[in-house]
Protein backbone atom coordinates (compact mmCIF):
# COMPACT_ATOMS: atom_id res chain seq x y z
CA UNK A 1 86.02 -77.42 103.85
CA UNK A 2 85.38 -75.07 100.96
CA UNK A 3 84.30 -72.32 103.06
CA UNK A 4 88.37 -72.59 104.94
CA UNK A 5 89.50 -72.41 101.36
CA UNK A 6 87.88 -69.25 100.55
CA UNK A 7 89.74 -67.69 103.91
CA UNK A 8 93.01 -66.52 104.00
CA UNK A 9 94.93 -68.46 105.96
CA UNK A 10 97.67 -66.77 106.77
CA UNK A 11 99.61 -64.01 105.02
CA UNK A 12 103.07 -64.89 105.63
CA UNK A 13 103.34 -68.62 105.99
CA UNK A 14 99.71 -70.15 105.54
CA UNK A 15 99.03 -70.03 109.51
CA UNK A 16 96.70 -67.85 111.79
CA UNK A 17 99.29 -64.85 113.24
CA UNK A 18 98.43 -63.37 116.73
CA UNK A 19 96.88 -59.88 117.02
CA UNK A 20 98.95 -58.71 119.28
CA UNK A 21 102.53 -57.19 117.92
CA UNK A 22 104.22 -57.61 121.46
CA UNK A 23 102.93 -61.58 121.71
CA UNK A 24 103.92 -62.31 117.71
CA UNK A 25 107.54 -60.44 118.38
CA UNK A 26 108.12 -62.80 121.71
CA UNK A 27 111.49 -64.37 121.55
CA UNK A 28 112.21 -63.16 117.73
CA UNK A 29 114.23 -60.31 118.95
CA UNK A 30 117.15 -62.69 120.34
CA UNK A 31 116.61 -65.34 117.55
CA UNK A 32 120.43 -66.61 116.30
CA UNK A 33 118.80 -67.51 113.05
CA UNK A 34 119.43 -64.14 111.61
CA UNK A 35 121.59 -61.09 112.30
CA UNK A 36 120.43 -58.24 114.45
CA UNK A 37 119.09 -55.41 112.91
CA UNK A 38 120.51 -52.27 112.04
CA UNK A 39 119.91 -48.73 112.45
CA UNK A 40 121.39 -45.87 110.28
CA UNK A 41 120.75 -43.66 107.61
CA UNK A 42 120.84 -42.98 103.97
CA UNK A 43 120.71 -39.88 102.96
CA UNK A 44 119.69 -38.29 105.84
CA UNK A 45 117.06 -40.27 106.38
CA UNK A 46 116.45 -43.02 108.86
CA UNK A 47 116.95 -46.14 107.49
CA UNK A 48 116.22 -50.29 108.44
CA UNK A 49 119.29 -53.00 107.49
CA UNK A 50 118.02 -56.16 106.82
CA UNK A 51 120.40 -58.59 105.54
CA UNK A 52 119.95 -60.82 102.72
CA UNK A 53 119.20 -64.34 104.05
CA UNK A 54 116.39 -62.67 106.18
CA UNK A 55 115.11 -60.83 103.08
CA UNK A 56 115.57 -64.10 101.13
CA UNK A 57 113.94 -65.97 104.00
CA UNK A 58 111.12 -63.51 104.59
CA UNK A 59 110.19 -64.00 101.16
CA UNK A 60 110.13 -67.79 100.47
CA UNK A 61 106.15 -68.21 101.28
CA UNK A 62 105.82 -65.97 98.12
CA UNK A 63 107.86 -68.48 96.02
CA UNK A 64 104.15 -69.32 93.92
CA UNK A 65 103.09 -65.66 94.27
CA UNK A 66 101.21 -63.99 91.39
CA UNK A 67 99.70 -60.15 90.82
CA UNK A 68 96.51 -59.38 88.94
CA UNK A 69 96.65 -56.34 87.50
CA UNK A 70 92.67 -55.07 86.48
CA UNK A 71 93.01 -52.50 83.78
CA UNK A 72 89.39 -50.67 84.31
CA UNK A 73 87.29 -51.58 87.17
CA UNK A 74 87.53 -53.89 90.12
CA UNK A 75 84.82 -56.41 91.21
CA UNK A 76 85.08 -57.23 95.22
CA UNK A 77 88.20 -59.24 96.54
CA UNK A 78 85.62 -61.73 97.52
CA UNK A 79 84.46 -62.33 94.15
CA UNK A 80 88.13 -62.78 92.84
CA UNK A 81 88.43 -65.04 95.69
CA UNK A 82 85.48 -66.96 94.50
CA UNK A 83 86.82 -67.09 91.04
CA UNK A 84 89.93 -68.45 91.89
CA UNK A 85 88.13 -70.99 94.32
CA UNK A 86 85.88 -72.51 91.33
CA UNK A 87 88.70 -72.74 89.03
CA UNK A 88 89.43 -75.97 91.78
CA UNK A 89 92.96 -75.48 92.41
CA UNK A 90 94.99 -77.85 94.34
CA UNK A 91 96.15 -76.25 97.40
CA UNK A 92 94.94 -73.21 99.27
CA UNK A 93 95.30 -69.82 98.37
CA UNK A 94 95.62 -66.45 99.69
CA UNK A 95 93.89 -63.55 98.12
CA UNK A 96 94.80 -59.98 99.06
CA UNK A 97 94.13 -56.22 97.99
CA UNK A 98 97.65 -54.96 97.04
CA UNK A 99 96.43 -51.36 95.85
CA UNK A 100 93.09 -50.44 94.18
CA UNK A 101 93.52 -52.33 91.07
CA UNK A 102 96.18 -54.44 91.92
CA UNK A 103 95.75 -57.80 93.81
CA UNK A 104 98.21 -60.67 95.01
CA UNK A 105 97.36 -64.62 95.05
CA UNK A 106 99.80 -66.53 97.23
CA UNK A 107 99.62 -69.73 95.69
CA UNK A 108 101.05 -72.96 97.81
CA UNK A 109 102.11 -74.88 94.72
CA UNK A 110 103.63 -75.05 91.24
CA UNK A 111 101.49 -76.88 89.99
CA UNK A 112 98.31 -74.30 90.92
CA UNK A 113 101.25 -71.36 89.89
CA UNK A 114 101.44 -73.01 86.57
CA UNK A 115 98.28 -73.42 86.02
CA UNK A 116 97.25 -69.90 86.83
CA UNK A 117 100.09 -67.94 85.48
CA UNK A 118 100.44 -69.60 81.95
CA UNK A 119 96.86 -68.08 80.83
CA UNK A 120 98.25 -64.60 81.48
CA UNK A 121 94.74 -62.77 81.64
CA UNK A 122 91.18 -63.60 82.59
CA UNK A 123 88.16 -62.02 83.18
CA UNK A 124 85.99 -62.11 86.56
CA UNK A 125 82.79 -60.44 86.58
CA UNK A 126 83.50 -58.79 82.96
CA UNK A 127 86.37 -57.43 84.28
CA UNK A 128 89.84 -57.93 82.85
CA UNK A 129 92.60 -58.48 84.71
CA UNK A 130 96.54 -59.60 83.37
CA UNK A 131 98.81 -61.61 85.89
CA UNK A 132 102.51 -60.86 86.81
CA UNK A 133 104.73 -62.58 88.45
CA UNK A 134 105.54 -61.63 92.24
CA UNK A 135 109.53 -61.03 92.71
CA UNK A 136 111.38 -59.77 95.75
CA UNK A 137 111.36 -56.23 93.65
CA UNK A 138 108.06 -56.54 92.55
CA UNK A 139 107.21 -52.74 91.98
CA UNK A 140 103.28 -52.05 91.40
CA UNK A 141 103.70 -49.14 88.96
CA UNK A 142 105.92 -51.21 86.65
CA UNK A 143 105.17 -54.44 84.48
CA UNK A 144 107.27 -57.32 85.64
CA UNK A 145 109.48 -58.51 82.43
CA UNK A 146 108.91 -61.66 83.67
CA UNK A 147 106.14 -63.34 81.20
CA UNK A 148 105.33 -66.97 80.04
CA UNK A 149 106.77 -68.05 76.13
CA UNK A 150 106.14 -70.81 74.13
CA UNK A 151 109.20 -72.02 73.29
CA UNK A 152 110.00 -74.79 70.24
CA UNK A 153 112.40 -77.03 69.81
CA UNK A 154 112.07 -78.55 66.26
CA UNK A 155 113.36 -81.78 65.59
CA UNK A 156 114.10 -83.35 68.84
CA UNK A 157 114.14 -87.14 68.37
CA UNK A 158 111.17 -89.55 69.41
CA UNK A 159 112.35 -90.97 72.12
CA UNK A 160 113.35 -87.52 73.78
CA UNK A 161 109.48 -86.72 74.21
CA UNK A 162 109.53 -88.03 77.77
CA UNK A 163 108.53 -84.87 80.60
CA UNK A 164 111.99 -85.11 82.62
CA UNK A 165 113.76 -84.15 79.35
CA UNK A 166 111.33 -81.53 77.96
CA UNK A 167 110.97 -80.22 81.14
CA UNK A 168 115.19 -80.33 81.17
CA UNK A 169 115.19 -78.19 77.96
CA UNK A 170 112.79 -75.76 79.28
CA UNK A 171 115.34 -75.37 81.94
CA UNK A 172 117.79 -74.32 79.55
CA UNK A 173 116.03 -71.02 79.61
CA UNK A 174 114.29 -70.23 82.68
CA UNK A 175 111.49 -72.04 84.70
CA UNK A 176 109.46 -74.54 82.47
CA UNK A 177 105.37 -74.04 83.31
CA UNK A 178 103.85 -76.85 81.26
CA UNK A 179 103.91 -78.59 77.76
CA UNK A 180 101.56 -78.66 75.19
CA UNK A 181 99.76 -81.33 74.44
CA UNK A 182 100.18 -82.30 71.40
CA UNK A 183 103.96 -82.54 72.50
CA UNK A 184 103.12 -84.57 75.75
CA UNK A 185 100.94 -86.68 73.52
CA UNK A 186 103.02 -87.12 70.95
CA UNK A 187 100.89 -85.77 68.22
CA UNK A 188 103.31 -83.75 66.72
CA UNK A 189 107.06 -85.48 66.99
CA UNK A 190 108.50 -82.44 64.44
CA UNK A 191 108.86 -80.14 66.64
CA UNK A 192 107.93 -79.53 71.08
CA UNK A 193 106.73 -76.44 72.21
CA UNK A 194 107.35 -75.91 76.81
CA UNK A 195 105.86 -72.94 77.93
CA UNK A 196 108.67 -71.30 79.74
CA UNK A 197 108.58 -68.22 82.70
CA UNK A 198 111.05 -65.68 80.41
CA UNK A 199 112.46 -62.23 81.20
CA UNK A 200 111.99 -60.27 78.13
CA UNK A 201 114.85 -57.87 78.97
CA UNK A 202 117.67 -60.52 79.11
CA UNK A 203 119.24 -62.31 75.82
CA UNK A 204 118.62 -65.92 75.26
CA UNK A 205 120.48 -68.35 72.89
CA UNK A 206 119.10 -69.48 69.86
């Protein structure tokens, strides 16, 4: 069992894909799920239209997807595979050489995506390595915006300490990731700090 979870089981949608293009395309040509393809150009150039709900589609397995980012070296992809295989998450995982420094997880959960993406940074083999979230846009020269922030809300009353309704005001803002705990404890009724998934270039209310 913990050798499977070390393998990748699947890029796309966590299951083994044929090796042959002709076999894996078999009957998805004529498939009413999605409009046809189209052919043209922009700018002179040949271009491929895929419409939204097929882009939107295409992307769902990455819905828990997360980018490392090393900023010197890089150890081996099966180290960082090992690493993220002691840190005992959940579900399986998918671990994949993006570019030379640059690696993506395809996590299977939110729970494991929380877990993983609200440290931020961590080091495998003395290397250091920052996470980013994965986006439909995700570009690989530029820093996703999109980063985990502690945010407080001070005097909430006792009995509003429960997780639906922190996790309700986390929502105010963006995706809620966890709570601390001395807020999930109760340790601390003055004020409750969510970690919430923010994007630094939008305006939030106060």
């Amino acid at each position: 069992m913990a050798v499977n979870r070390l393998n990748d089981l699947g890029f796309l949608d966590g299951k083994q894909k044929s090796r042959y293009f002709k076999e894996a395309l078999s009957g998805a040509l004529s498939s009413p799920e999605f409009p046809d393809l189209k052919i043209s150009t922009c700018h002179d150039l040949l271009s491929l239209w895929i419409f939204d709900v097929e882009m939107l589609a295409l992307a769902a397995p990455f819905e828990f997807a997360l980018v490392e980012k090393f900023i010197c070296r890089r150890p081996p992809v099966d180290t960082i595979r090992k690493f993220f295989f002691q840190l005992k998450l959940i579900g399986h995982f998918s671990v994949t050489l993006l570019k030379s420094k640059n690696i993506l997880i395809k996590l299977l959960n939110d729970l494991d995506y929380c877990r993983v993406f609200s440290h931020r940074s961590y080091f495998v083999n003395n290397c250091y390595f920052n996470i980013f979230k994965w986006t439909l846009h995700f570009d690989i020269t530029i820093e996703s915006p999109t980063i985990p922030i502690w945010v407080s809300f001070p005097n909430l009353q006792s009995h509003l300490f429960s997780p639906r309704i922190l996790h309700g005001h986390g929502s105010l803002f963006d995706h809620p990731l966890r709570i601390d705990n001395a807020t999930s404890n109760g340790l601390r009724p003055s004020v409750s700090h969510i970690l919430v998934e923010l994007d630094v270039t939008k305006r939030y209310p106060d």
